[in-house]
PDB file of N, CA and C in Angstrom:
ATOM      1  N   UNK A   1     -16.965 -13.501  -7.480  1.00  0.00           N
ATOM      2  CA  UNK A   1     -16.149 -12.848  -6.476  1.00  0.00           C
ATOM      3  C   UNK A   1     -16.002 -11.373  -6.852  1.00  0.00           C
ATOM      4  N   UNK A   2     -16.697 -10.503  -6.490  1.00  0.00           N
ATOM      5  CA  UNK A   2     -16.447  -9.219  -6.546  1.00  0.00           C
ATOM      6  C   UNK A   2     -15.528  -8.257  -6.060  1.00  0.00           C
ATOM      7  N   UNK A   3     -14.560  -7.753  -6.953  1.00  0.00           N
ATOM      8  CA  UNK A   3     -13.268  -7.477  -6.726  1.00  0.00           C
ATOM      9  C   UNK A   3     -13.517  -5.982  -5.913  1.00  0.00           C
ATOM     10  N   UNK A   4     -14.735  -4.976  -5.656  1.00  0.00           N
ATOM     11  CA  UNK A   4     -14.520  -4.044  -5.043  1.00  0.00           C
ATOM     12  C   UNK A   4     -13.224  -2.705  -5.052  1.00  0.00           C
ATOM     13  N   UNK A   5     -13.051  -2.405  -3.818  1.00  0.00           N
ATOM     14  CA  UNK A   5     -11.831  -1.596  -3.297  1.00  0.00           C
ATOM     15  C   UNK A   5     -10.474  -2.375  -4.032  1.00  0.00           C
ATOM     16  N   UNK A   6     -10.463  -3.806  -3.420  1.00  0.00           N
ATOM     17  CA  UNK A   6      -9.194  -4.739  -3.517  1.00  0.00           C
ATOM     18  C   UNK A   6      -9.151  -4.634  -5.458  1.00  0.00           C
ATOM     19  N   UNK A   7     -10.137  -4.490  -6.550  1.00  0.00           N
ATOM     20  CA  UNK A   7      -9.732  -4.026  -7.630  1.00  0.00           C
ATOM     21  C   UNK A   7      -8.971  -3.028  -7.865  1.00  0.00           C
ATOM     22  N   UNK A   8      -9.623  -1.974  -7.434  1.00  0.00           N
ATOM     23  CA  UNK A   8      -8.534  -0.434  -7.347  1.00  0.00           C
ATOM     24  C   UNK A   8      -7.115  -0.839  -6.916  1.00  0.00           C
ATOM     25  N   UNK A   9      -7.241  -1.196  -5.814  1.00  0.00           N
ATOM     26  CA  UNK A   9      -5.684  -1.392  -5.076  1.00  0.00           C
ATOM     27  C   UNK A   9      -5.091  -2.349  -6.164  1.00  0.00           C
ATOM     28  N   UNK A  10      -5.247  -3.132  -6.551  1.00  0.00           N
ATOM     29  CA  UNK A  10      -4.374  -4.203  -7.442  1.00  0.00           C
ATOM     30  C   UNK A  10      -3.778  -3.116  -8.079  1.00  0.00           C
ATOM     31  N   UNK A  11      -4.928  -2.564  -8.970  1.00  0.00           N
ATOM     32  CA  UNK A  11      -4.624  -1.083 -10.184  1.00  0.00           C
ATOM     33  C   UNK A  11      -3.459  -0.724  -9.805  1.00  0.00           C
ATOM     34  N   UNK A  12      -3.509   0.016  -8.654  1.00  0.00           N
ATOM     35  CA  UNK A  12      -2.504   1.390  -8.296  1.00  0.00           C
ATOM     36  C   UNK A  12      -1.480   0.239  -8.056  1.00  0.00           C
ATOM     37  N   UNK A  13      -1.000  -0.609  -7.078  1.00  0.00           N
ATOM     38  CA  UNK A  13      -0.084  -1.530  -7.128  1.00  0.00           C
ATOM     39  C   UNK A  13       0.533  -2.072  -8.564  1.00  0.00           C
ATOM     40  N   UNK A  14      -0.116  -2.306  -9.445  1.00  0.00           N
ATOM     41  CA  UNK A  14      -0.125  -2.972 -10.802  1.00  0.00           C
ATOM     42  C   UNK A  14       1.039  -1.430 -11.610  1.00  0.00           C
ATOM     43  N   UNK A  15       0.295  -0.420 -11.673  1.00  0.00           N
ATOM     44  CA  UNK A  15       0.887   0.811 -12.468  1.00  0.00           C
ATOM     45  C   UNK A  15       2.713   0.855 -11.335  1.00  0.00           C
ATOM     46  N   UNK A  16       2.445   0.829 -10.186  1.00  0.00           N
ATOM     47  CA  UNK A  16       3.358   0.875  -9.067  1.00  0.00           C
ATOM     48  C   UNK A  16       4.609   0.609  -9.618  1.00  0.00           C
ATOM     49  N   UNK A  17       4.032  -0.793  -9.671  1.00  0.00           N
ATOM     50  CA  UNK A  17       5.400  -2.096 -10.129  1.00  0.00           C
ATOM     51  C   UNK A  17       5.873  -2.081 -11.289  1.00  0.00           C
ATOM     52  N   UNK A  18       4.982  -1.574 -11.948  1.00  0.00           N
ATOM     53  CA  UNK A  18       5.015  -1.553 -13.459  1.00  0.00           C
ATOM     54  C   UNK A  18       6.165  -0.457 -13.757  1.00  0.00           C
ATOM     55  N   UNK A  19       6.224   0.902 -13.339  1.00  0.00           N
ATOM     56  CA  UNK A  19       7.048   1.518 -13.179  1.00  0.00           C
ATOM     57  C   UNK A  19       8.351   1.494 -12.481  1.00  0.00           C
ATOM     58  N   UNK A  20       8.465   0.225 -11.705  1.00  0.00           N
ATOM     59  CA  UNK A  20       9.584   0.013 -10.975  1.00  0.00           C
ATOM     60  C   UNK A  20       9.508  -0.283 -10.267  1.00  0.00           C
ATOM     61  N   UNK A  21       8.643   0.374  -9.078  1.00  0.00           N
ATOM     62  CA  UNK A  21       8.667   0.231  -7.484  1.00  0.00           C
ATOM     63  C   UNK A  21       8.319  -0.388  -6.864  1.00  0.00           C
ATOM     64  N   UNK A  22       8.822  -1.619  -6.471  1.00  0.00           N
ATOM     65  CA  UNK A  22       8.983  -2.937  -5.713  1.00  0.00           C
ATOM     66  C   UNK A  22       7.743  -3.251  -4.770  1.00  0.00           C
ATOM     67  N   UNK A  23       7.538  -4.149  -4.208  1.00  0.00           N
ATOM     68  CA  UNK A  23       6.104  -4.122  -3.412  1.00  0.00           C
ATOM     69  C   UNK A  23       6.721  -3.618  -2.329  1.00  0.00           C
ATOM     70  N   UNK A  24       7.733  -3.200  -1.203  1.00  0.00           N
ATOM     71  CA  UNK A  24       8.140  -2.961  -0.077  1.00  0.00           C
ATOM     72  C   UNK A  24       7.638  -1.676  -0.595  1.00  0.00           C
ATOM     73  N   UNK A  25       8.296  -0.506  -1.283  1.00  0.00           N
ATOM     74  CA  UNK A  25       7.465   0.490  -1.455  1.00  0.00           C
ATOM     75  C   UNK A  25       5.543   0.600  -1.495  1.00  0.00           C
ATOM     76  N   UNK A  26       5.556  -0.302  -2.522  1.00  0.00           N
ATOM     77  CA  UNK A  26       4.209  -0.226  -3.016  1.00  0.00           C
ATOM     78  C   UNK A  26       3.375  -0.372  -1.236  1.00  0.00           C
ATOM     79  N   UNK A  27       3.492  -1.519  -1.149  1.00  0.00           N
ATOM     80  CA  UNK A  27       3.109  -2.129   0.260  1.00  0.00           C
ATOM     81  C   UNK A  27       2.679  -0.446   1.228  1.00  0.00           C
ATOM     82  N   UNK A  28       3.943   0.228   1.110  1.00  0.00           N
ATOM     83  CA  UNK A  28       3.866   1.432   2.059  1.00  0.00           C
ATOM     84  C   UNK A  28       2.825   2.765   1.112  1.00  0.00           C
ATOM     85  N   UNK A  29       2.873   2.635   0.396  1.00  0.00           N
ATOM     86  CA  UNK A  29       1.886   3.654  -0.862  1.00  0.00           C
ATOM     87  C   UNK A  29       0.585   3.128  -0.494  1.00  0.00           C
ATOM     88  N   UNK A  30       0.630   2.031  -0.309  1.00  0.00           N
ATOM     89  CA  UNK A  30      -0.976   1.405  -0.364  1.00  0.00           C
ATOM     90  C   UNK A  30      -1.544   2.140   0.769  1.00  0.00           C
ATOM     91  N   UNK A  31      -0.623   1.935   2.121  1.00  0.00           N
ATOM     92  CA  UNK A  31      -0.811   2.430   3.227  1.00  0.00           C
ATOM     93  C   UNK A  31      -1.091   3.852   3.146  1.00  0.00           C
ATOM     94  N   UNK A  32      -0.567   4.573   2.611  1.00  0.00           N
ATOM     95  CA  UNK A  32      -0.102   5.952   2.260  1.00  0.00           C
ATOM     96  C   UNK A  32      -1.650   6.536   2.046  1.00  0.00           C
ATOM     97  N   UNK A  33      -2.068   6.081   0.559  1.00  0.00           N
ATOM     98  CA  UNK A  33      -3.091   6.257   0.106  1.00  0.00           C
ATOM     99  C   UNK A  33      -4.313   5.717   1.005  1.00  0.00           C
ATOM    100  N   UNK A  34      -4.142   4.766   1.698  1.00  0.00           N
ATOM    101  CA  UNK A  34      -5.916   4.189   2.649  1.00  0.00           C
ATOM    102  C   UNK A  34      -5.406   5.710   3.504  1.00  0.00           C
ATOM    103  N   UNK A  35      -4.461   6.006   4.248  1.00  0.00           N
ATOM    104  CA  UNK A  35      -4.366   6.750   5.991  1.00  0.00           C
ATOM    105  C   UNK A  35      -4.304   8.227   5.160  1.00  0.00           C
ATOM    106  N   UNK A  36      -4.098   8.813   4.362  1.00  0.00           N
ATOM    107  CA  UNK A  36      -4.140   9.981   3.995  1.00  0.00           C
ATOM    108  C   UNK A  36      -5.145  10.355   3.133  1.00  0.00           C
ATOM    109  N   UNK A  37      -5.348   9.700   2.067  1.00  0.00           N
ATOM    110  CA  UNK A  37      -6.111   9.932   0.776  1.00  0.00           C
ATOM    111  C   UNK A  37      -7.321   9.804   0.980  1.00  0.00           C
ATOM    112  N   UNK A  38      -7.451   8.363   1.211  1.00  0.00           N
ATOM    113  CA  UNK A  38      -9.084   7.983   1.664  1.00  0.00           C
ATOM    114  C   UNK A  38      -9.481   7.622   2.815  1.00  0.00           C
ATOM    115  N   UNK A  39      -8.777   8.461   3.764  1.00  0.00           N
ATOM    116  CA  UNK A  39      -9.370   8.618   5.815  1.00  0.00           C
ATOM    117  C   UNK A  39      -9.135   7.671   6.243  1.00  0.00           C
ATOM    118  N   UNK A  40      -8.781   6.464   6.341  1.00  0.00           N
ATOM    119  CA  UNK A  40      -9.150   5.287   7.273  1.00  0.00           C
ATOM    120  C   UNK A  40      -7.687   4.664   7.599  1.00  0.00           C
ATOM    121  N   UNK A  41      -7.414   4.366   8.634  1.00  0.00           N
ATOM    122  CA  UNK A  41      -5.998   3.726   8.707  1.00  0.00           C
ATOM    123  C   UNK A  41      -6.335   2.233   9.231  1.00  0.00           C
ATOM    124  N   UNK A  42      -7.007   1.662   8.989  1.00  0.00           N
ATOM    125  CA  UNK A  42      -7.217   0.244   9.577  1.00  0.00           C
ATOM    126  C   UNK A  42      -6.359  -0.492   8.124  1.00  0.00           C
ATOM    127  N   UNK A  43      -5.829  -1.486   8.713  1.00  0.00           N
ATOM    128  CA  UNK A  43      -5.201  -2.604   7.449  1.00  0.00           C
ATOM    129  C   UNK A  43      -6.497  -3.082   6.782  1.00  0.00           C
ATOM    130  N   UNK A  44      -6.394  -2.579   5.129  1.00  0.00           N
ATOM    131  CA  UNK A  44      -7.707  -3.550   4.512  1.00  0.00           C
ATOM    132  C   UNK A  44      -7.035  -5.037   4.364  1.00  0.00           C
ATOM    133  N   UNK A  45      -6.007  -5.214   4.299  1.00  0.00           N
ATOM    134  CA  UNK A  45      -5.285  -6.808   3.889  1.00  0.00           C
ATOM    135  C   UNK A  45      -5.389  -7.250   5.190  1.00  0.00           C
ATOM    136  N   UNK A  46      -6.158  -7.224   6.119  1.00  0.00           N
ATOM    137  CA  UNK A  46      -5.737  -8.470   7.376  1.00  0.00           C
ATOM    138  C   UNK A  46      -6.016  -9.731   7.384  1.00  0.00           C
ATOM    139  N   UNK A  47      -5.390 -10.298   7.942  1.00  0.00           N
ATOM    140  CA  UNK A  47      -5.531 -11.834   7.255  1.00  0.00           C
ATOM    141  C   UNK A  47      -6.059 -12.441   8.500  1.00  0.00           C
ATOM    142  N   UNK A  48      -6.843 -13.622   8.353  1.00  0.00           N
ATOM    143  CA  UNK A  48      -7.538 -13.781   9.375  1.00  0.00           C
ATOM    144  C   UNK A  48      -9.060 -13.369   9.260  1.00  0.00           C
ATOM    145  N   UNK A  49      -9.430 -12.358   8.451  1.00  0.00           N
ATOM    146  CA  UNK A  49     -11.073 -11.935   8.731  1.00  0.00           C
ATOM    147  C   UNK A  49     -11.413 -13.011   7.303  1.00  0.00           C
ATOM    148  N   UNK A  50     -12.320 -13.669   7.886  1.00  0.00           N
ATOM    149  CA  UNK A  50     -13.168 -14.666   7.109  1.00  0.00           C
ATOM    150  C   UNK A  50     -12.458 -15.924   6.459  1.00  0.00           C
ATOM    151  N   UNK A  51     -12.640 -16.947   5.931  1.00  0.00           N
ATOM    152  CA  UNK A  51     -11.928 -17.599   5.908  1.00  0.00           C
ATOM    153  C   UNK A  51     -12.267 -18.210   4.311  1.00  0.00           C
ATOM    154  N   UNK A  52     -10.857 -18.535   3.419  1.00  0.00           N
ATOM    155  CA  UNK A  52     -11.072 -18.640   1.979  1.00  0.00           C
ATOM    156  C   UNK A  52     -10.609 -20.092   1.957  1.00  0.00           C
ATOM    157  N   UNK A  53     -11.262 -20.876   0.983  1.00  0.00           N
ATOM    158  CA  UNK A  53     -10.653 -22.593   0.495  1.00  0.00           C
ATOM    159  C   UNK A  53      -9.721 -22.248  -0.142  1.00  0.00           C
ATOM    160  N   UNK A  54      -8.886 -23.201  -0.915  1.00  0.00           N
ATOM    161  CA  UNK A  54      -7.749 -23.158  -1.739  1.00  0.00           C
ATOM    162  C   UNK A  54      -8.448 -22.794  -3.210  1.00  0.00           C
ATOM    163  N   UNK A  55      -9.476 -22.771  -3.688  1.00  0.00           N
ATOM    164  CA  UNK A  55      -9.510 -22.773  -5.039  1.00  0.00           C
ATOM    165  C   UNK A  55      -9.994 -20.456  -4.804  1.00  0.00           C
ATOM    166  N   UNK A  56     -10.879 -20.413  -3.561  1.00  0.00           N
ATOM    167  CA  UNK A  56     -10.935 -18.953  -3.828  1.00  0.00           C
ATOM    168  C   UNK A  56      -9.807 -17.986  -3.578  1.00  0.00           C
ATOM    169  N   UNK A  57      -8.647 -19.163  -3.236  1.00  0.00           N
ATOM    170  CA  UNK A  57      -7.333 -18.198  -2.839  1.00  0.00           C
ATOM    171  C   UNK A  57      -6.828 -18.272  -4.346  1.00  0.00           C
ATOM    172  N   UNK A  58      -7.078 -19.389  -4.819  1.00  0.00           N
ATOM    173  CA  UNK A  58      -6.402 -19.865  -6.497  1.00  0.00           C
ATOM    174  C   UNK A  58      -6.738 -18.303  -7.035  1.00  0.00           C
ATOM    175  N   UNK A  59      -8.269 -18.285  -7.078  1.00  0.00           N
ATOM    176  CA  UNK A  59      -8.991 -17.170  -8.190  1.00  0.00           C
ATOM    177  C   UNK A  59      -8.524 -15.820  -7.256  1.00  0.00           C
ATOM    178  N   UNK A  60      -8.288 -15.655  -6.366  1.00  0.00           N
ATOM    179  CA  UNK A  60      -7.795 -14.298  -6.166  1.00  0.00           C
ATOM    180  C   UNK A  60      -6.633 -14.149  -6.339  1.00  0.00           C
ATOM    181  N   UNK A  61      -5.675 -14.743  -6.285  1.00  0.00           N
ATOM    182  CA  UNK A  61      -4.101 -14.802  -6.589  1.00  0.00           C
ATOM    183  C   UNK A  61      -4.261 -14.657  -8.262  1.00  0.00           C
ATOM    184  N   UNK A  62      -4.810 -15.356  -9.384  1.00  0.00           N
ATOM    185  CA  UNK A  62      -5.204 -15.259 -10.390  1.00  0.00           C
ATOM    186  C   UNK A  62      -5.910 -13.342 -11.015  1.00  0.00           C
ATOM    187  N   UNK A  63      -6.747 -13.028 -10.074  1.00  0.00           N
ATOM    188  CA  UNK A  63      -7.403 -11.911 -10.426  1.00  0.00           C
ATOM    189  C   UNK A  63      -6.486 -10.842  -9.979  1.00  0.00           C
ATOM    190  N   UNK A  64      -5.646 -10.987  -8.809  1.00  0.00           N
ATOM    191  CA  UNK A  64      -5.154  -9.891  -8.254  1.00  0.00           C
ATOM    192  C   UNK A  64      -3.422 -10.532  -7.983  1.00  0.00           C
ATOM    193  N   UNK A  65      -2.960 -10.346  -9.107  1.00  0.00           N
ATOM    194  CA  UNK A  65      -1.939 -11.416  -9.007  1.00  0.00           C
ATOM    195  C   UNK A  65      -0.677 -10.009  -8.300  1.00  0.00           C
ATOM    196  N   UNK A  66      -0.842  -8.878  -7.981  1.00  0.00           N
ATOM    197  CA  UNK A  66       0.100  -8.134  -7.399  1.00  0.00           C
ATOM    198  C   UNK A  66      -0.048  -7.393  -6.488  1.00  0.00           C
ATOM    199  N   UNK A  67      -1.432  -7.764  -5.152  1.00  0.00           N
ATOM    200  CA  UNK A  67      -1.768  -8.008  -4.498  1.00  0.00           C
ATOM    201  C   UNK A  67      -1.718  -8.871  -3.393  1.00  0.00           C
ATOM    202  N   UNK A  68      -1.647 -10.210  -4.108  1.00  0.00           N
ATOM    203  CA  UNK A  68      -1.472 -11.387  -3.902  1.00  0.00           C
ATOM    204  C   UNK A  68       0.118 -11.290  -3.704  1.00  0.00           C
ATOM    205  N   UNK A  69       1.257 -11.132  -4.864  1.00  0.00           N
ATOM    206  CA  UNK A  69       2.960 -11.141  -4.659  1.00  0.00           C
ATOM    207  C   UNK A  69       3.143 -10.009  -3.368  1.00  0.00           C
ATOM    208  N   UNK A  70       2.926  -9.031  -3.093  1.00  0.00           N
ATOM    209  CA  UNK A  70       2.993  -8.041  -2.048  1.00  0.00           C
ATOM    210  C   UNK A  70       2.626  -8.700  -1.087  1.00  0.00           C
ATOM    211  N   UNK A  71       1.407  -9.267  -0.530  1.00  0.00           N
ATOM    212  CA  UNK A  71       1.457  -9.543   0.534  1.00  0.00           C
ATOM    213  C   UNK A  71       1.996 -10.793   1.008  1.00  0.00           C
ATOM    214  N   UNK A  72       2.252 -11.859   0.236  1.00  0.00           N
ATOM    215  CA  UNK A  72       3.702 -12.928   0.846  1.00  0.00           C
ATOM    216  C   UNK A  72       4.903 -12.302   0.724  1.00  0.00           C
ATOM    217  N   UNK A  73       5.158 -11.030   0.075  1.00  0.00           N
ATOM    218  CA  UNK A  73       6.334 -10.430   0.005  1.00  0.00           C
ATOM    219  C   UNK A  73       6.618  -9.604   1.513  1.00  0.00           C
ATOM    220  N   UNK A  74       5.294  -8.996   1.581  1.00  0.00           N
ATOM    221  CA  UNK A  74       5.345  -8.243   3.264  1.00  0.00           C
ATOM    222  C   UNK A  74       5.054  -8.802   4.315  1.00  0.00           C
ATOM    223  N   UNK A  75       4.433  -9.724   4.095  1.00  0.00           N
ATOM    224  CA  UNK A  75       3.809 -10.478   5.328  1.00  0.00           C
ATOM    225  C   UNK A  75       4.997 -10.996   6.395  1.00  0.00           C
ATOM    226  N   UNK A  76       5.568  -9.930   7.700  1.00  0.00           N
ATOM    227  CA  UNK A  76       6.295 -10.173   8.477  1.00  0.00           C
ATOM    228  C   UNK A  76       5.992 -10.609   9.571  1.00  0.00           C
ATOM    229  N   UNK A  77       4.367 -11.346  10.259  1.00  0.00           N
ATOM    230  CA  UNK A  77       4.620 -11.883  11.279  1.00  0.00           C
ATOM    231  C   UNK A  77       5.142 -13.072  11.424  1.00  0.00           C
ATOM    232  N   UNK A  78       5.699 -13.601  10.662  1.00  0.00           N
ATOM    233  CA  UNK A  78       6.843 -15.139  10.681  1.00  0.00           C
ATOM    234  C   UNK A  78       7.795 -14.825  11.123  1.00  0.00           C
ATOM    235  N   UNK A  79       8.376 -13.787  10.693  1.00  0.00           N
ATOM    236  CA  UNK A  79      10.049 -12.973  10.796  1.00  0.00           C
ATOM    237  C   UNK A  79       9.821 -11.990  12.341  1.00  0.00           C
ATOM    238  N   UNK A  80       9.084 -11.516  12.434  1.00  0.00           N
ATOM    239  CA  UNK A  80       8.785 -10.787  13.628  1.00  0.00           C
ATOM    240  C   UNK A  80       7.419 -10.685  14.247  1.00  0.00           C
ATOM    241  N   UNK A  81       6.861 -11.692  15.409  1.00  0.00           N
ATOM    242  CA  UNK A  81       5.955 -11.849  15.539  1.00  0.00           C
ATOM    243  C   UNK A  81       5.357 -10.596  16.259  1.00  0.00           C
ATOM    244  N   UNK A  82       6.283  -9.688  16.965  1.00  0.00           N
ATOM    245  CA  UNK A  82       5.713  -8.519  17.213  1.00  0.00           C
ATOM    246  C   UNK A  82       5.457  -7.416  16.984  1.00  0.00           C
ATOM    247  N   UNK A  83       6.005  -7.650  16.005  1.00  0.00           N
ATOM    248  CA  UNK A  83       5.676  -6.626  14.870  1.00  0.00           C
ATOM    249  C   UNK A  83       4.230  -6.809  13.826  1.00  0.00           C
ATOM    250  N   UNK A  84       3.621  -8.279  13.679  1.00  0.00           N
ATOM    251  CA  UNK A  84       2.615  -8.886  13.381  1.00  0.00           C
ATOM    252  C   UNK A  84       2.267  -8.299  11.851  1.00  0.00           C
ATOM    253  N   UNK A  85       1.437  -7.553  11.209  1.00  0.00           N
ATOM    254  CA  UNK A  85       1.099  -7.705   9.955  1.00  0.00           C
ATOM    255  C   UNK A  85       1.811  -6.356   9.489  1.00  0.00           C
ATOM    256  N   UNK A  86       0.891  -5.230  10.344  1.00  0.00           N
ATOM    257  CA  UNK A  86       1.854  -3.747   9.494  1.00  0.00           C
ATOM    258  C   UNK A  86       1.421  -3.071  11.183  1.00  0.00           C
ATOM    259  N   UNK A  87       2.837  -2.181  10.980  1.00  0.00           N
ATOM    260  CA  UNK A  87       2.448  -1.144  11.882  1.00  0.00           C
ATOM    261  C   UNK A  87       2.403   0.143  11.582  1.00  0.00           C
ATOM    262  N   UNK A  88       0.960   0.587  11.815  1.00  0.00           N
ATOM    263  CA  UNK A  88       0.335   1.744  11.862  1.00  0.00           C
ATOM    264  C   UNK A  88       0.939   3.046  12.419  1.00  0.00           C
ATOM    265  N   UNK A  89       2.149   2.989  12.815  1.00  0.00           N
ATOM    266  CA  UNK A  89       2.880   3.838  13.632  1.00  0.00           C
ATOM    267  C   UNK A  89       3.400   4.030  12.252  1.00  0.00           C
ATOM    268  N   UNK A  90       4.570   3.268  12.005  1.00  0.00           N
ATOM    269  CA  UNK A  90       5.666   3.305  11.433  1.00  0.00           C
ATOM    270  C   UNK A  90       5.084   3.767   9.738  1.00  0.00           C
ATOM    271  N   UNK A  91       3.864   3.311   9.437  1.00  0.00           N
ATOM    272  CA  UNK A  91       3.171   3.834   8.084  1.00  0.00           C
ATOM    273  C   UNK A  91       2.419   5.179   8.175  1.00  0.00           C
ATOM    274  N   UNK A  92       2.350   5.395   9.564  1.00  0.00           N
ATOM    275  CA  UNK A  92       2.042   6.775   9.444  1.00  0.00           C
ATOM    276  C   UNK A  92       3.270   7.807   9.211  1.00  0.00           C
ATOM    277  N   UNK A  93       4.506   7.488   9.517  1.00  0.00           N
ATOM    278  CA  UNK A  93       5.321   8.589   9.538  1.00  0.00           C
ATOM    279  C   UNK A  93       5.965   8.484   8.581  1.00  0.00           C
ATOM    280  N   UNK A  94       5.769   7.041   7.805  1.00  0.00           N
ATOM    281  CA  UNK A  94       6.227   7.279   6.621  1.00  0.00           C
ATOM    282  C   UNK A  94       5.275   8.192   5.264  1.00  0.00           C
ATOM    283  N   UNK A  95       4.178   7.711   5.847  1.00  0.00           N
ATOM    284  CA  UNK A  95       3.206   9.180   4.983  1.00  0.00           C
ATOM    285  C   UNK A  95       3.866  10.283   4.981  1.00  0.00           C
ATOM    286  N   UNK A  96       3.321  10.528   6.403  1.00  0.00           N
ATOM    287  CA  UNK A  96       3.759  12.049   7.019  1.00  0.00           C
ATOM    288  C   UNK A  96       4.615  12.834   6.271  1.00  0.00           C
ATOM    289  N   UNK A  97       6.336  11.762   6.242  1.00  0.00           N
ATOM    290  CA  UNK A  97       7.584  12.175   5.874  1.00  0.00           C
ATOM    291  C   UNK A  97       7.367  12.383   3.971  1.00  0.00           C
ATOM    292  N   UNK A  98       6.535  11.510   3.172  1.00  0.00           N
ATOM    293  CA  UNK A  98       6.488  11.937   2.310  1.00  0.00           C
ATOM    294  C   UNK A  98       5.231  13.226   1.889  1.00  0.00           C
ATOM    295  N   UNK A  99       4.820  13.318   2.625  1.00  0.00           N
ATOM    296  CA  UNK A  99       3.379  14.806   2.879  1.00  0.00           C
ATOM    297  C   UNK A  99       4.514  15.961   2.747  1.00  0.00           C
ATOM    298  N   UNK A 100       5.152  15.712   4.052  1.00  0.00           N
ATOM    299  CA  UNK A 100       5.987  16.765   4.175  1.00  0.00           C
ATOM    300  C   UNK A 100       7.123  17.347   3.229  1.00  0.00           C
ATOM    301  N   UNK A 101       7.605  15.853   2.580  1.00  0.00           N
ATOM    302  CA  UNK A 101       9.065  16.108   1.737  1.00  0.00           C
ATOM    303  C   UNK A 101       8.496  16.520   0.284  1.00  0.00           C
ATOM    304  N   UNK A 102       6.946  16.053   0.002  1.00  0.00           N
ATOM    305  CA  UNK A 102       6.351  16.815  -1.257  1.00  0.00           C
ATOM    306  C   UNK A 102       6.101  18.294  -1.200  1.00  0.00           C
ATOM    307  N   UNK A 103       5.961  18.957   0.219  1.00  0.00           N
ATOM    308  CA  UNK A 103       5.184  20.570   0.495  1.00  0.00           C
ATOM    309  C   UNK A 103       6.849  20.970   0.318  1.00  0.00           C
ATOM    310  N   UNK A 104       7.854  20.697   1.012  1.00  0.00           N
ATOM    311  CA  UNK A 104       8.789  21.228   1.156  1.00  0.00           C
ATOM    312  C   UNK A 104       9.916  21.057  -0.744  1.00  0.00           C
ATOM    313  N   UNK A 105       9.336  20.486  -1.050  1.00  0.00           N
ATOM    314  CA  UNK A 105       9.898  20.305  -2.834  1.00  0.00           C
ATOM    315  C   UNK A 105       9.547  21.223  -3.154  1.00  0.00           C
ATOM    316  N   UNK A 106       7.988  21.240  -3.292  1.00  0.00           N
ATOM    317  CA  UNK A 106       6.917  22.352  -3.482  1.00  0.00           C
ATOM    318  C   UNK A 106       7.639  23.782  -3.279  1.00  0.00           C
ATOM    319  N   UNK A 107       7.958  23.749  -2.364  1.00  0.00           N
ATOM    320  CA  UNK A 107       8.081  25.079  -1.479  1.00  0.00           C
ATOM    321  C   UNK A 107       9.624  25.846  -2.163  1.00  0.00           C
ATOM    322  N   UNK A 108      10.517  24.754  -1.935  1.00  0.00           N
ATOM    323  CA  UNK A 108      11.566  25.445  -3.014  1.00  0.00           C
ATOM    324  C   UNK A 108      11.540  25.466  -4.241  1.00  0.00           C
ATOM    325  N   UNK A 109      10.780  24.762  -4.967  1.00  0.00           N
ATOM    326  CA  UNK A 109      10.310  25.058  -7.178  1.00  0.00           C
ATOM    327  C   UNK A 109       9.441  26.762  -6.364  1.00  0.00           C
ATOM    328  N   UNK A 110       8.665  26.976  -5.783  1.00  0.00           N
ATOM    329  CA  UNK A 110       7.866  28.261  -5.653  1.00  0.00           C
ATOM    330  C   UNK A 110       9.298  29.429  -5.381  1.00  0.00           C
ATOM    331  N   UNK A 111       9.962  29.188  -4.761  1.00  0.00           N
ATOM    332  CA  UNK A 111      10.867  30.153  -4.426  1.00  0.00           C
ATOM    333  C   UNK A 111      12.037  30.227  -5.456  1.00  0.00           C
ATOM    334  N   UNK A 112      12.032  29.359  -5.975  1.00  0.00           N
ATOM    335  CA  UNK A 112      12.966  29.292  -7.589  1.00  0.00           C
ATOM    336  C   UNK A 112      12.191  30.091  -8.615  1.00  0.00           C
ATOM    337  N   UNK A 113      10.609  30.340  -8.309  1.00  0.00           N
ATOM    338  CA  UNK A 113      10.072  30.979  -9.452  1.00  0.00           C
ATOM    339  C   UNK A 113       9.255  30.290 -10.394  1.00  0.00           C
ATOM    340  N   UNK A 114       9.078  28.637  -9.871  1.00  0.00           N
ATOM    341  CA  UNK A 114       8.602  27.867 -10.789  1.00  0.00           C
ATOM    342  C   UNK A 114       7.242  28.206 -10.417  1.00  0.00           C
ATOM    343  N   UNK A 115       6.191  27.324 -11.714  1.00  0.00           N
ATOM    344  CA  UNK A 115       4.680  27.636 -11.246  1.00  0.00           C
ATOM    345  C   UNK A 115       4.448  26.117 -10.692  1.00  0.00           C
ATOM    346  N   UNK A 116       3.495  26.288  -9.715  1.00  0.00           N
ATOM    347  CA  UNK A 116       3.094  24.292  -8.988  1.00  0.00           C
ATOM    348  C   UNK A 116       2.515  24.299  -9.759  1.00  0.00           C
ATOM    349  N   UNK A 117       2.300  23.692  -9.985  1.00  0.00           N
ATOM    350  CA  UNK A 117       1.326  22.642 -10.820  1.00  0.00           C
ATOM    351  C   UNK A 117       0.192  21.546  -9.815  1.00  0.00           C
TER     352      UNK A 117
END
């Protein structure tokens, strides 16, 4: 089973949590990073494309075990069916809002005199 992209993402999720930040964050970082970082805003987690037995769900829950906790942690179309897996609206502006609230941090350390980094 070749772990691909879904390796990386465990990674950055893995360091995420590791530092604190819960999968509801993480969940939205993941997003963050596919729609800003690396161009594409389609959900890579959709569930439904192709179909896995119980033992290749075993070995991916096993390989990608915070991957795997995030998405039964986010997975809201039970709780809100119209709202369904993620919305692309609502993860875009949460980018956005952190794009923006990093330039504008930025912007007052520059006017304090600090150097960016």
């Amino acid at each position: 089973m070749p772990l691909g992209a879904y390796g990386l993402y465990e990674a950055v999720l893995g360091a995420l949590v590791d530092g604190g930040v819960g999968y509801a964050i993480g969940h939205r970082a993941l997003h963050a990073l596919g729609s800003m970082v690396l161009g594409f805003v389609q959900e890579p987690f959709s569930p439904g494309v192709g179909e896995a037995d119980e033992a290749e769900l075993a070995l991916l829950a096993e390989r990608m075990p915070h991957l795997t906790a995030m998405m039964a942690a986010e997975f809201h179309a039970a709780s809100d069916p119209a709202l369904g897996w993620c919305d692309s609206q609502a993860e875009f502006e949460f980018t956005l809002s952190l794009l923006l609230d990093g330039i504008a941090r930025e912007a007052a350390k520059a006017a304090k005199g600090s150097v960016l980094n």
